[in-house]
PDB file of N, CA and C in Angstrom:
ATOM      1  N   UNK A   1      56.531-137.075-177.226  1.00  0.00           N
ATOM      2  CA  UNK A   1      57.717-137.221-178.065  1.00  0.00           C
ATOM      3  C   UNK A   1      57.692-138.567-178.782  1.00  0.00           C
ATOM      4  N   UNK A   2      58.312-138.663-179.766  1.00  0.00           N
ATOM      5  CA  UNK A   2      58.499-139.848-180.596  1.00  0.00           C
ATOM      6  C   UNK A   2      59.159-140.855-180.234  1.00  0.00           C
ATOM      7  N   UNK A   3      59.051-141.885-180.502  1.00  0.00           N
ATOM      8  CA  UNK A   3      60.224-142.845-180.400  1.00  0.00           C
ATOM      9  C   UNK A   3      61.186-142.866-181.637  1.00  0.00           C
ATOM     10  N   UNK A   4      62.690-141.757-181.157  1.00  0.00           N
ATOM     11  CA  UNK A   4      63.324-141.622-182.230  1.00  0.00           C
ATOM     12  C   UNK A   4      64.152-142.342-182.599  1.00  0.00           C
ATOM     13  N   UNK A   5      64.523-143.879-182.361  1.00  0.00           N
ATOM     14  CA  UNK A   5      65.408-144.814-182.452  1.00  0.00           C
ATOM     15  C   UNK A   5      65.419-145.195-183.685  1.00  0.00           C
ATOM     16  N   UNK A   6      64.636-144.675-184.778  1.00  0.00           N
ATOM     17  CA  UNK A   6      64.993-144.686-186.252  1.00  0.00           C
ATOM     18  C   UNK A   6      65.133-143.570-186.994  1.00  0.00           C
ATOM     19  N   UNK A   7      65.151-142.714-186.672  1.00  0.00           N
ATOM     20  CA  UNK A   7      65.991-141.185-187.169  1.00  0.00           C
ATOM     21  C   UNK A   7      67.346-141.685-187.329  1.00  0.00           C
ATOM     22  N   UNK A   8      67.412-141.485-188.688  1.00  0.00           N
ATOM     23  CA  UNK A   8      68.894-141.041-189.149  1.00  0.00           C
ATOM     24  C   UNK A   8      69.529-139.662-188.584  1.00  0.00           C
ATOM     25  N   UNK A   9      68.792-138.787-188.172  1.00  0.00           N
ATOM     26  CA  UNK A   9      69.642-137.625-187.853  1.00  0.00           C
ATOM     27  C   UNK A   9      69.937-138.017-186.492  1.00  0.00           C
ATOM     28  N   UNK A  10      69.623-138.976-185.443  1.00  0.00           N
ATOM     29  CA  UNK A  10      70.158-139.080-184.226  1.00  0.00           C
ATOM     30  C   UNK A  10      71.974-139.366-184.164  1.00  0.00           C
ATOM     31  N   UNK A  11      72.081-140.196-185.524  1.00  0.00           N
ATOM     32  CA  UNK A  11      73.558-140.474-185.548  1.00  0.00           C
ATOM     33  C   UNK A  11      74.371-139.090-185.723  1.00  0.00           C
ATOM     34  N   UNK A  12      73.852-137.940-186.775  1.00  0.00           N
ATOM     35  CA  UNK A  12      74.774-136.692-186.764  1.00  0.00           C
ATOM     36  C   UNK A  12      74.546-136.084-185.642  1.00  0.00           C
ATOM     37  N   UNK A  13      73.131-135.904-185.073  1.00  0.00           N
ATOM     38  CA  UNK A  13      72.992-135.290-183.464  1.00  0.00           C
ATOM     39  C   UNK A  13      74.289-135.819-182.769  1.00  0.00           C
ATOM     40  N   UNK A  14      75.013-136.862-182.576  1.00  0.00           N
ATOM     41  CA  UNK A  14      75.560-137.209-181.815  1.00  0.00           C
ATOM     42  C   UNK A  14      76.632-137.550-182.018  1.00  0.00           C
ATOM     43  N   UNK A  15      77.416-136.963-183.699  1.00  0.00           N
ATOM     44  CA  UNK A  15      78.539-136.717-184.531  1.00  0.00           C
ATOM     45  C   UNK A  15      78.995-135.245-183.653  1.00  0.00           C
ATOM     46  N   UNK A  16      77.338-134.502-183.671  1.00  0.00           N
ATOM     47  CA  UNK A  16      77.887-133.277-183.171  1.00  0.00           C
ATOM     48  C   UNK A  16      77.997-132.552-182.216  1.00  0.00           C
ATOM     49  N   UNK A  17      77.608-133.677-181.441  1.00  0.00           N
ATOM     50  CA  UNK A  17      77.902-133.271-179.703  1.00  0.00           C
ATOM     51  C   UNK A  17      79.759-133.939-179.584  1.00  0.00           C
ATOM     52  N   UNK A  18      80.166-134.908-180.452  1.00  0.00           N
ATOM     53  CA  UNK A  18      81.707-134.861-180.640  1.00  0.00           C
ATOM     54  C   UNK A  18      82.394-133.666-181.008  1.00  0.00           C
ATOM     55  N   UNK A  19      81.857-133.339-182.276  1.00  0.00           N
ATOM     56  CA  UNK A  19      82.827-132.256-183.040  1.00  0.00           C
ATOM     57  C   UNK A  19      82.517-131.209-182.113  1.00  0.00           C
ATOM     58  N   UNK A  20      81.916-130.478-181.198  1.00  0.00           N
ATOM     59  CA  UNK A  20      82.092-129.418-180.407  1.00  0.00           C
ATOM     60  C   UNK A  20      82.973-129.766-179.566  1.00  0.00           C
ATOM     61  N   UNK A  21      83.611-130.898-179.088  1.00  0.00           N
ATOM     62  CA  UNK A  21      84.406-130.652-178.407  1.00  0.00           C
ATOM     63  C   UNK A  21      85.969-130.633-178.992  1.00  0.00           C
ATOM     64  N   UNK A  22      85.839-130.572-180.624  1.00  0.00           N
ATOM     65  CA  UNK A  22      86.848-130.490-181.039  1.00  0.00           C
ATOM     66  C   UNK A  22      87.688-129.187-181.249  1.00  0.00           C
ATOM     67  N   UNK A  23      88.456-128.917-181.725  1.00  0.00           N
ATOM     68  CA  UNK A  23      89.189-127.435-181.583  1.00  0.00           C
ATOM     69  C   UNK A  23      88.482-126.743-183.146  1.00  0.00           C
ATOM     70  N   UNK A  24      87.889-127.826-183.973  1.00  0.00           N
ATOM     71  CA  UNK A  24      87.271-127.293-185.424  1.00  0.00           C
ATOM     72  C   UNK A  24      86.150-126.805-184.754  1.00  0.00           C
ATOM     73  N   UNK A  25      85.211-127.340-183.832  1.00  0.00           N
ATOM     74  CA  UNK A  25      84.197-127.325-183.212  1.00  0.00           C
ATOM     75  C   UNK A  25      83.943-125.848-182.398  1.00  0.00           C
ATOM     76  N   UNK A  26      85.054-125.852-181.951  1.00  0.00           N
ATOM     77  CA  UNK A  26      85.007-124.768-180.506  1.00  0.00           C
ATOM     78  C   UNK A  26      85.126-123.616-181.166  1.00  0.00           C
ATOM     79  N   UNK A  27      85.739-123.499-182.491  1.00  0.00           N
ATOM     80  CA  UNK A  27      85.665-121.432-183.571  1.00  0.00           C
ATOM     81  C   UNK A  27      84.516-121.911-184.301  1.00  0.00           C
ATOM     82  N   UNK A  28      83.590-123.044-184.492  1.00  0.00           N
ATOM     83  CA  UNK A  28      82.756-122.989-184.815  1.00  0.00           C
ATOM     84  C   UNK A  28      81.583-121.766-184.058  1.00  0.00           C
ATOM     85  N   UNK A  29      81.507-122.813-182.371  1.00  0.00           N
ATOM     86  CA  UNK A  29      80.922-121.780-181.949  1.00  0.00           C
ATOM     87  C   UNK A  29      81.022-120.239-181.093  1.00  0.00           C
ATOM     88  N   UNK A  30      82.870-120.005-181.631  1.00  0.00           N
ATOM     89  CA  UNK A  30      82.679-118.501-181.559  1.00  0.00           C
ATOM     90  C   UNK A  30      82.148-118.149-182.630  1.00  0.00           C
ATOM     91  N   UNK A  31      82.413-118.531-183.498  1.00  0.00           N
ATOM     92  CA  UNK A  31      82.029-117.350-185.612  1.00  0.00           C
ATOM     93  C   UNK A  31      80.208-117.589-184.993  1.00  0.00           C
ATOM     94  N   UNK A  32      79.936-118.700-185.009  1.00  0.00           N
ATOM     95  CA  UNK A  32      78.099-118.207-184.552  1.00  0.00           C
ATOM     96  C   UNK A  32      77.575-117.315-183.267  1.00  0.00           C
ATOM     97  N   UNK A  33      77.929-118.252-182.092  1.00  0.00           N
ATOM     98  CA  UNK A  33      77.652-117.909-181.124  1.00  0.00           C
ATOM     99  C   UNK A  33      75.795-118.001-180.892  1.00  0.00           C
ATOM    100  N   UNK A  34      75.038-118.878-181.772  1.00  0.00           N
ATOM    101  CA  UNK A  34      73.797-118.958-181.638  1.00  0.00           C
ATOM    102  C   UNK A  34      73.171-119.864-181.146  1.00  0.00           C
ATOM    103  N   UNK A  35      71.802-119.862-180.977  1.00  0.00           N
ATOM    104  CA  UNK A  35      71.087-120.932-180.330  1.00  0.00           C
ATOM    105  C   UNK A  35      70.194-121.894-181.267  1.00  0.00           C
ATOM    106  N   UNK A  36      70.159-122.403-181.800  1.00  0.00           N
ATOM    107  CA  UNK A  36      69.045-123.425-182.581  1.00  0.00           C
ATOM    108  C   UNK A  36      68.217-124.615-182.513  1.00  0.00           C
ATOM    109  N   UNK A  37      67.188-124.714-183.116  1.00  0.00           N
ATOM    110  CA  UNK A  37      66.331-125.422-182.044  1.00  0.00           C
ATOM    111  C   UNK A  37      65.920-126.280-183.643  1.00  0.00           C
ATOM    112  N   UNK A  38      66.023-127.728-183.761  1.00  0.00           N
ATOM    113  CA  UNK A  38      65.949-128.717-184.695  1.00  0.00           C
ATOM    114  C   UNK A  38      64.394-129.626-184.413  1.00  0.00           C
ATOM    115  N   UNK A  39      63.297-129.208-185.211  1.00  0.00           N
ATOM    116  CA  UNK A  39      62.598-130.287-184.510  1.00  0.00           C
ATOM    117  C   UNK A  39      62.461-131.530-186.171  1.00  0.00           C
ATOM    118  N   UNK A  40      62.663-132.445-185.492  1.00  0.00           N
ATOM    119  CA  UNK A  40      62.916-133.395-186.731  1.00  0.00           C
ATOM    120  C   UNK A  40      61.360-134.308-186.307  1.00  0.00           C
ATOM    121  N   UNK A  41      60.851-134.798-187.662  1.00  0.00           N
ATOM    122  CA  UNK A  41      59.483-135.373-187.624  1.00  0.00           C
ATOM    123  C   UNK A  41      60.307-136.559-189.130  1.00  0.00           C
ATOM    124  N   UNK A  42      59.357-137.825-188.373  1.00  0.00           N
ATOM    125  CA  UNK A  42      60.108-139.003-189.015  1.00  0.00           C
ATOM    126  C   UNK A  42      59.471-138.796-190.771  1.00  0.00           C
ATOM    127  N   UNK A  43      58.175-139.009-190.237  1.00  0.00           N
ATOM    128  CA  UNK A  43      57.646-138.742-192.320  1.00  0.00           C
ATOM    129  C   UNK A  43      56.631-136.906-192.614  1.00  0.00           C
ATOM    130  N   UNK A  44      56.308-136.512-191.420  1.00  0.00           N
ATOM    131  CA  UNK A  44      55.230-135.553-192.198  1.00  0.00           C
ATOM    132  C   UNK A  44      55.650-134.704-191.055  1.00  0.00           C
ATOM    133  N   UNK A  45      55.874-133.204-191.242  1.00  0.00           N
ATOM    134  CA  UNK A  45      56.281-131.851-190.489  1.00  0.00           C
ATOM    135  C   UNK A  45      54.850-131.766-189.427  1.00  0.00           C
ATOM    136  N   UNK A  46      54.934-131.621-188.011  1.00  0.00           N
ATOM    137  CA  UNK A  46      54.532-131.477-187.166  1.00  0.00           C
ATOM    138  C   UNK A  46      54.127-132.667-186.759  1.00  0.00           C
ATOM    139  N   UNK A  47      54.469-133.833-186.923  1.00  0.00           N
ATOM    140  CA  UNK A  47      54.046-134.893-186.064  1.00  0.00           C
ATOM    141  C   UNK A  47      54.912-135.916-185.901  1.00  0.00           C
ATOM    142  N   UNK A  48      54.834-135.980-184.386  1.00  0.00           N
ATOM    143  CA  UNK A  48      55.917-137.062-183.897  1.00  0.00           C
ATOM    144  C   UNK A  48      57.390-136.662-183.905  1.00  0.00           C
ATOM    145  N   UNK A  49      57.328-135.277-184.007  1.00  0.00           N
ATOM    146  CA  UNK A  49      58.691-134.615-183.834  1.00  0.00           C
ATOM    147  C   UNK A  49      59.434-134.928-182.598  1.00  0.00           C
ATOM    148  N   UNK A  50      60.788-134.872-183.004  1.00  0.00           N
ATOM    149  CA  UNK A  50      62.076-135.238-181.626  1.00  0.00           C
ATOM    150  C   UNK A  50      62.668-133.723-181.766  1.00  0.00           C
ATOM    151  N   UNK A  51      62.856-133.265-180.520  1.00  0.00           N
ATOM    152  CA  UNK A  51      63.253-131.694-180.609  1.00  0.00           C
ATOM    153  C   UNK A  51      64.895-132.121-180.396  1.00  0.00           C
ATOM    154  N   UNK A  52      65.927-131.149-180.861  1.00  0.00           N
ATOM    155  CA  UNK A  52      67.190-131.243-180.509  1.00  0.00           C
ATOM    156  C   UNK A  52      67.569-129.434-180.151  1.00  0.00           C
ATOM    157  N   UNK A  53      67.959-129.217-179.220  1.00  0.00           N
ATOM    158  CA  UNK A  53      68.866-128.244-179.236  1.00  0.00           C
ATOM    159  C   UNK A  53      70.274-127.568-179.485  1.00  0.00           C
ATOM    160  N   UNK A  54      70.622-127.293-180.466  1.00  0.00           N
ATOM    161  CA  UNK A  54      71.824-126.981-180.551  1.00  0.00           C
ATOM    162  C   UNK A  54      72.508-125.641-180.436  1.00  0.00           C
ATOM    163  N   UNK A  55      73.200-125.505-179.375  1.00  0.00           N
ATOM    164  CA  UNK A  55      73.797-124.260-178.640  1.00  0.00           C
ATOM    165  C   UNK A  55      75.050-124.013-179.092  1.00  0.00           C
ATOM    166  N   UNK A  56      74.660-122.976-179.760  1.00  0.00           N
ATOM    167  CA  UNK A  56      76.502-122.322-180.241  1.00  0.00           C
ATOM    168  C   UNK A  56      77.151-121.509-179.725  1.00  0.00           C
ATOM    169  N   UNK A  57      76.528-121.342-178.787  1.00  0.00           N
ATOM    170  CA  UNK A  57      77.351-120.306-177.669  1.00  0.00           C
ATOM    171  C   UNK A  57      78.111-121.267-176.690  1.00  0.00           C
ATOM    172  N   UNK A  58      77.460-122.466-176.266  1.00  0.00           N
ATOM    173  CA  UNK A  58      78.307-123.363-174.672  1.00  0.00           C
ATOM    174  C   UNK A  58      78.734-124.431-176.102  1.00  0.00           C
ATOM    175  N   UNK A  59      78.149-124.558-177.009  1.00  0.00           N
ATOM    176  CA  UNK A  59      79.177-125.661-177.938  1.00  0.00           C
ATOM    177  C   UNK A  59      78.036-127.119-177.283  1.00  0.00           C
ATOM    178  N   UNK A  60      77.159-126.885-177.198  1.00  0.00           N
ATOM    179  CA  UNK A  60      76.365-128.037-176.511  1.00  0.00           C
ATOM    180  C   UNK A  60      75.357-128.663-177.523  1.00  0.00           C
ATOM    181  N   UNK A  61      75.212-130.231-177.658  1.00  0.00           N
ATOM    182  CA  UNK A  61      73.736-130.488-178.361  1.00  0.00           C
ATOM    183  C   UNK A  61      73.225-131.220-177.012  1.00  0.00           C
ATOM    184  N   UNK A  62      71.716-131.073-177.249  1.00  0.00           N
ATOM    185  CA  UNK A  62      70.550-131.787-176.404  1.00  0.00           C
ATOM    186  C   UNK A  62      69.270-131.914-176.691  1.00  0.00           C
ATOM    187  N   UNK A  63      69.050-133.500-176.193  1.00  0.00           N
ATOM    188  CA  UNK A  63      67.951-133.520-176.753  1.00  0.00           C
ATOM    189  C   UNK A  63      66.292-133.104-175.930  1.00  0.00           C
ATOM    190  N   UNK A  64      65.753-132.545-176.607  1.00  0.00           N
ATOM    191  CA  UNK A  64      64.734-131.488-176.057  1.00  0.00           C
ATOM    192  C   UNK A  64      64.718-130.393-175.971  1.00  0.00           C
ATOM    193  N   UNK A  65      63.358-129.635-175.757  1.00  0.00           N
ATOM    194  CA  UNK A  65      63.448-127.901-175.785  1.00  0.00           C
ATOM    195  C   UNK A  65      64.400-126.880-174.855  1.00  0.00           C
ATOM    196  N   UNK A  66      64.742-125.926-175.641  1.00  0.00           N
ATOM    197  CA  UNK A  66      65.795-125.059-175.264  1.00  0.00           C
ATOM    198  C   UNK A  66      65.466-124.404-173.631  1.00  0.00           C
ATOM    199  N   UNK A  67      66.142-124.625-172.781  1.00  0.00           N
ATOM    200  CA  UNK A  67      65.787-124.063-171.669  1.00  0.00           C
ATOM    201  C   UNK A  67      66.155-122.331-170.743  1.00  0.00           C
ATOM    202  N   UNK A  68      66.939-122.100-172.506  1.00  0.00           N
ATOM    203  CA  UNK A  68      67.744-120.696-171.278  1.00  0.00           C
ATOM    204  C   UNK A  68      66.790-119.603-172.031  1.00  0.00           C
ATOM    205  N   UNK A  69      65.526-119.771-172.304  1.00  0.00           N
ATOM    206  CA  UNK A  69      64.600-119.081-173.447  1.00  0.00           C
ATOM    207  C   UNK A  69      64.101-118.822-174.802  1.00  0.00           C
ATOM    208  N   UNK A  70      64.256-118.263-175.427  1.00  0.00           N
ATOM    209  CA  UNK A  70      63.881-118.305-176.793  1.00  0.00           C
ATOM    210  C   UNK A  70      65.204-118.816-177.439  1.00  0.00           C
ATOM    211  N   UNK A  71      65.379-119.815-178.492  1.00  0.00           N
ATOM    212  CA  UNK A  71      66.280-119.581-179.410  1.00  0.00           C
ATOM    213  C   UNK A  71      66.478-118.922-180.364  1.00  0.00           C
ATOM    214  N   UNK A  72      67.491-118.564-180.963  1.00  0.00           N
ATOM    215  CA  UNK A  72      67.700-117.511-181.931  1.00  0.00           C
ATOM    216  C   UNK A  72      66.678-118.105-183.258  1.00  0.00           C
ATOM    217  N   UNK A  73      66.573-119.096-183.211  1.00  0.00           N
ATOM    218  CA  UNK A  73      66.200-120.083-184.662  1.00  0.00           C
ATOM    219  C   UNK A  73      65.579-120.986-184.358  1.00  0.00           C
ATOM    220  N   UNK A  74      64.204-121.728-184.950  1.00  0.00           N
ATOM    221  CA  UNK A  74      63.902-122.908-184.962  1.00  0.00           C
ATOM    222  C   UNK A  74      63.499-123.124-186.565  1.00  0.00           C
ATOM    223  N   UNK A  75      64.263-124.588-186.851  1.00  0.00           N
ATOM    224  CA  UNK A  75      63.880-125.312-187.627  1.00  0.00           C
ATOM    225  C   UNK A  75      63.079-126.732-187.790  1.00  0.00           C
ATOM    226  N   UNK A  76      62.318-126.514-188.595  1.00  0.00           N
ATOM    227  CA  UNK A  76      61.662-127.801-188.923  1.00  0.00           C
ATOM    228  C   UNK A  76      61.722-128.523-190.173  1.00  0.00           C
ATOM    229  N   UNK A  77      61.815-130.032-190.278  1.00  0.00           N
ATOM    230  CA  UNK A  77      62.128-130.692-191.057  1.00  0.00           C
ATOM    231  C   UNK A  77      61.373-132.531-191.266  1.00  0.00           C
ATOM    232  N   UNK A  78      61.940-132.777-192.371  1.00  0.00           N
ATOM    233  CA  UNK A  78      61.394-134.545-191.839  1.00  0.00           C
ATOM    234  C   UNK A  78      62.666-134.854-191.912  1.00  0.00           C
ATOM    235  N   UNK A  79      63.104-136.202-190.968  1.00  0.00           N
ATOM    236  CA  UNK A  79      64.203-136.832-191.148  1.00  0.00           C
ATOM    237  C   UNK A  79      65.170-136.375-192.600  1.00  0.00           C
ATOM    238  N   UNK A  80      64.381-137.329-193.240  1.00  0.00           N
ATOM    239  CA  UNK A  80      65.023-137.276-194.733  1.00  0.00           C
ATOM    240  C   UNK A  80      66.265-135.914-195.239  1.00  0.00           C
ATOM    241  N   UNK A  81      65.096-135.004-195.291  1.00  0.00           N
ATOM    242  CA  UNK A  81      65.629-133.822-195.429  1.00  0.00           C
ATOM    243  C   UNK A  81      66.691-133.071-194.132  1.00  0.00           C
ATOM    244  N   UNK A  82      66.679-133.290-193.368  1.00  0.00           N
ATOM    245  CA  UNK A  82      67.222-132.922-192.328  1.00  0.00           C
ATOM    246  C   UNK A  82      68.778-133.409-193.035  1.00  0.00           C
ATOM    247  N   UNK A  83      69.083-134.847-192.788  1.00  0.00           N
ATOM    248  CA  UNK A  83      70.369-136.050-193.485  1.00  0.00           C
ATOM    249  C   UNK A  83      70.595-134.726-194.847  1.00  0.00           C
ATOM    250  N   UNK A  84      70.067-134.674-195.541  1.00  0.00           N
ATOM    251  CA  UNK A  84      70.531-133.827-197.209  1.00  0.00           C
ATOM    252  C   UNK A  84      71.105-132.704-196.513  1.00  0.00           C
ATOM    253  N   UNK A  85      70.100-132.313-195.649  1.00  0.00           N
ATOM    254  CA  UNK A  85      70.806-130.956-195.322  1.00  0.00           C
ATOM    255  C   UNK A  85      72.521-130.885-194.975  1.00  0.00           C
ATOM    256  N   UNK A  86      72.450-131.886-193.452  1.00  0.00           N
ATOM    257  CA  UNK A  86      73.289-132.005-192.815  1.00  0.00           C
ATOM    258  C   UNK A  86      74.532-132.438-193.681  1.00  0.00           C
ATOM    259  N   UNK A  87      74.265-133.365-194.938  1.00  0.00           N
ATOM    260  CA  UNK A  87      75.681-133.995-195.274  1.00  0.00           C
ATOM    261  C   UNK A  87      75.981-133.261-196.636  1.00  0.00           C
ATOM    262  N   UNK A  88      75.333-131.926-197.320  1.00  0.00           N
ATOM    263  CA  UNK A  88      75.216-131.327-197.911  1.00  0.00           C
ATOM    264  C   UNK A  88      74.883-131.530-199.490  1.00  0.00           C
ATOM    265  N   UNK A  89      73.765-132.467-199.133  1.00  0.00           N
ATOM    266  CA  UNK A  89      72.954-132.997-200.436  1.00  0.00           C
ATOM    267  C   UNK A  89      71.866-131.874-200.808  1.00  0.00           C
ATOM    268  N   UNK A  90      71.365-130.964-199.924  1.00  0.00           N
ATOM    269  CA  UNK A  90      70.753-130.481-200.109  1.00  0.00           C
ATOM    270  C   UNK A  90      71.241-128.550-199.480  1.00  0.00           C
ATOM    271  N   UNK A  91      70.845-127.643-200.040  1.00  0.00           N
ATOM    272  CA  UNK A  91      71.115-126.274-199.853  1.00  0.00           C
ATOM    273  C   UNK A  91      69.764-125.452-198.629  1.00  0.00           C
ATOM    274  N   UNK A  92      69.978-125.905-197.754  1.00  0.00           N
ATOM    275  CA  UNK A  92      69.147-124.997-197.008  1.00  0.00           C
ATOM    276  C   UNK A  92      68.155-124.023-197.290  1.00  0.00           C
ATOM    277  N   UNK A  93      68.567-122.774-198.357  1.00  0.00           N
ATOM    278  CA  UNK A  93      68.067-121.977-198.507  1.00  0.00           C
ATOM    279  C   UNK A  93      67.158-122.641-199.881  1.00  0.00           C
ATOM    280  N   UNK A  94      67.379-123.516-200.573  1.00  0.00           N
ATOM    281  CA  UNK A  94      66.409-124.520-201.260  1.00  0.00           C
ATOM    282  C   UNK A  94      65.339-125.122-200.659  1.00  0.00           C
ATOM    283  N   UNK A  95      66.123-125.779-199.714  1.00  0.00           N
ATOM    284  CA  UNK A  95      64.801-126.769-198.917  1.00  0.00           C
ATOM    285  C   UNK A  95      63.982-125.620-198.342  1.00  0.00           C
ATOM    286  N   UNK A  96      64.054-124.534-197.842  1.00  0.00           N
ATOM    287  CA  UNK A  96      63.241-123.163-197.422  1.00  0.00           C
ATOM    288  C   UNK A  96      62.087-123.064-198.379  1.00  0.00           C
ATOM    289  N   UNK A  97      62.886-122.605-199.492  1.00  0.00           N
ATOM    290  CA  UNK A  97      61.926-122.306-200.928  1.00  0.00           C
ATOM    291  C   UNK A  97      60.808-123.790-201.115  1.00  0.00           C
ATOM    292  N   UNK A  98      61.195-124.396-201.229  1.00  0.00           N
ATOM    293  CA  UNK A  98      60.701-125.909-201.616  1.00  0.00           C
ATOM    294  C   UNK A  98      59.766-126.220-200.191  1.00  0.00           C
ATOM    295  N   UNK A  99      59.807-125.675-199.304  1.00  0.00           N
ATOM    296  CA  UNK A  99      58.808-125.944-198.148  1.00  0.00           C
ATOM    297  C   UNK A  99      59.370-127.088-197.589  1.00  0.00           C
ATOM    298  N   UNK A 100      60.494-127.783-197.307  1.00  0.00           N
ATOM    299  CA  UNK A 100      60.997-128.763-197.136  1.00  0.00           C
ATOM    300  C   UNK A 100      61.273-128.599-195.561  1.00  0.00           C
ATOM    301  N   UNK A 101      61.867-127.076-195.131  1.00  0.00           N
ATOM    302  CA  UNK A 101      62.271-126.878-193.908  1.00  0.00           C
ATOM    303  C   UNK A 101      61.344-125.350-193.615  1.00  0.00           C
ATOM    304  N   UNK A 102      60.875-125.559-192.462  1.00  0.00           N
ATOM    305  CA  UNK A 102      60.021-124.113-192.050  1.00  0.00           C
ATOM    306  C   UNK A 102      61.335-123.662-191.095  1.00  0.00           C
ATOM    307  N   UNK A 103      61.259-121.843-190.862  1.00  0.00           N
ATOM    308  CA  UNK A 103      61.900-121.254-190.078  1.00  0.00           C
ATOM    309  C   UNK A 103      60.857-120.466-188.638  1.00  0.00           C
ATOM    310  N   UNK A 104      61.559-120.637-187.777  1.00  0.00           N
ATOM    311  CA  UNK A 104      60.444-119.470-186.771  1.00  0.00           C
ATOM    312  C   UNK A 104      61.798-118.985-186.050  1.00  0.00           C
ATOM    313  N   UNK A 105      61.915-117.282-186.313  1.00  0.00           N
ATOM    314  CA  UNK A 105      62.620-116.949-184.631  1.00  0.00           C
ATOM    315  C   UNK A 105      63.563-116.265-186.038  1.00  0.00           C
ATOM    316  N   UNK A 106      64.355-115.586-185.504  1.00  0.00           N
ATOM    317  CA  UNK A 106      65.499-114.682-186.838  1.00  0.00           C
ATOM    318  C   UNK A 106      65.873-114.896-187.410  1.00  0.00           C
ATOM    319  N   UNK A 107      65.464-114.187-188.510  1.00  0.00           N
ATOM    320  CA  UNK A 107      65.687-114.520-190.385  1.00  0.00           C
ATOM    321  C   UNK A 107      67.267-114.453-190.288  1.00  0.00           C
ATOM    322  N   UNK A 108      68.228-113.521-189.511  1.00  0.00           N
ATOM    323  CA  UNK A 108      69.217-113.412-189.886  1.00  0.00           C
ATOM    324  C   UNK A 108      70.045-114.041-188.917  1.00  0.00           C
ATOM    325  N   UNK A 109      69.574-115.093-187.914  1.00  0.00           N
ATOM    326  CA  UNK A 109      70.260-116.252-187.335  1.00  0.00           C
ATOM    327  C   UNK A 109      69.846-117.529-188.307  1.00  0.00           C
ATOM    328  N   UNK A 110      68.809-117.374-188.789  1.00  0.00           N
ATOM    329  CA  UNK A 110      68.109-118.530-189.730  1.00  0.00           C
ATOM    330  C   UNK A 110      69.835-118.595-191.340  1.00  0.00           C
ATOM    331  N   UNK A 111      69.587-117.528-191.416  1.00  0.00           N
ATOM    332  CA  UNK A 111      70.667-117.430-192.614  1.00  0.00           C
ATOM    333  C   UNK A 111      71.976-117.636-191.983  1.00  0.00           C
ATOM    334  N   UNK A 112      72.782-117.868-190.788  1.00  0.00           N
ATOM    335  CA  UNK A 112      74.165-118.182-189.812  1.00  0.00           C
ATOM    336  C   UNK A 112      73.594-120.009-190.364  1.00  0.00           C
ATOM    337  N   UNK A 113      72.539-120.558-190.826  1.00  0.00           N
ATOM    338  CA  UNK A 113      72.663-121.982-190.248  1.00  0.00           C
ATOM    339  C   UNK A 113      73.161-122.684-192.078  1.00  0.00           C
ATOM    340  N   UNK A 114      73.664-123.159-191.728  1.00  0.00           N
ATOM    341  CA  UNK A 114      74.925-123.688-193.066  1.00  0.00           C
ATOM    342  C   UNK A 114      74.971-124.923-192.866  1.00  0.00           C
ATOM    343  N   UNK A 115      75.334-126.566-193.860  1.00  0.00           N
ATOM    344  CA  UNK A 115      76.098-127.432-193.588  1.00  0.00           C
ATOM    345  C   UNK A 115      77.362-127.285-193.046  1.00  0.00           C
ATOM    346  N   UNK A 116      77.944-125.760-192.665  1.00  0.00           N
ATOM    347  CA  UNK A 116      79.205-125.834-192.142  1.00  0.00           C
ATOM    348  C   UNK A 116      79.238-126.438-190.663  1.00  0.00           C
ATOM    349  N   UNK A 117      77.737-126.525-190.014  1.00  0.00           N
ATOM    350  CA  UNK A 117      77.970-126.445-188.712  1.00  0.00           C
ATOM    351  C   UNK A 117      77.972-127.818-188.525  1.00  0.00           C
ATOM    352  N   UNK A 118      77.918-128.786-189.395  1.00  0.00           N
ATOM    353  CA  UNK A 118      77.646-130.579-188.979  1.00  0.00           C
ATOM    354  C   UNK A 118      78.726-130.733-189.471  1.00  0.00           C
ATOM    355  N   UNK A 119      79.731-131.446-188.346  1.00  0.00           N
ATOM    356  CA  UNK A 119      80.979-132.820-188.549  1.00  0.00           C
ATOM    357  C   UNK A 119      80.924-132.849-189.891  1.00  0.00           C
ATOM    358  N   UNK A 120      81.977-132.939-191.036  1.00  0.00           N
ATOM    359  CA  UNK A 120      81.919-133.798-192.246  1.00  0.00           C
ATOM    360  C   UNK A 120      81.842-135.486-191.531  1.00  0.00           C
ATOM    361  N   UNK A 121      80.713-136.108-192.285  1.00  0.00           N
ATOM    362  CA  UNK A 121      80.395-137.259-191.895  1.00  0.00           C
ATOM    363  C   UNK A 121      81.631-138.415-192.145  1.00  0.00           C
ATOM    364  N   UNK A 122      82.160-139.175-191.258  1.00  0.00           N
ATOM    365  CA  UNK A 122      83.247-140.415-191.556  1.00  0.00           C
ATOM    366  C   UNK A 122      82.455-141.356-192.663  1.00  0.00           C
ATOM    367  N   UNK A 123      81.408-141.622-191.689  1.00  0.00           N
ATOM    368  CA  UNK A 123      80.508-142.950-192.479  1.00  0.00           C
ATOM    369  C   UNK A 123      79.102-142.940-191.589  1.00  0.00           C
ATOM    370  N   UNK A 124      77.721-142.302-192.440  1.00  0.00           N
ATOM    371  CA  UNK A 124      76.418-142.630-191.830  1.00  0.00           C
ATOM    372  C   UNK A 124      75.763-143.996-192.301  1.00  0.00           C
TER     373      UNK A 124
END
């Protein structure tokens, strides 16, 4: 694993282990109810990736691989793009096209994953 202490996405990782415990948070993860698996790589896709799990069924983030089996979704990203995604600089289904973010695991849990699901940011 990386040393992720300069990822910008560690600060929303940990925006959004708050907002699940919020009441915006908690119909978040009834309307999904999915599992997703974030592996963030600081400059180039597959290396030096920090895995995050994010569970929309228990409302849980963590960091490292998913343990209750397959997730519905895994995404991959570099930092950078990850931040656009999350604060909605960028359209998901763009960064897809553009090769920016790879998908593995269901196209139609892959399409449930939205900037709706990250905190609106206070201040990154």
């Amino acid at each position: 694993m990386a040393d992720s202490s300069n990822l910008k996405s560690d600060a929303i990782m940990e925006q959004m282990k708050q907002h699940f415990a919020t009441d915006a948070g908690k119909k978040l993860t009834e309307k999904i109810g999915l599992v997703y698996q974030f592996h963030i790589a600081p400059k180039k896709l597959g290396f030096d990736e920090v895995v995050y799990t994010v569970d929309l069924k228990k409302g849980e983030v963590t960091k490292g691989l998913y343990e209750g089996g397959k997730p519905d979704a895994s995404f991959s990203f570099k930092d950078e793009d990850f931040v656009k995604i999350a604060l909605g600089k960028m359209n998901p289904q763009i960064a897809f096209m553009r090769g920016a973010m790879k998908i593995k695991g269901s196209l139609s849990a892959a399409q449930k994953f939205t900037p709706d699901i990250f905190p609106k940011p206070s201040k990154l």
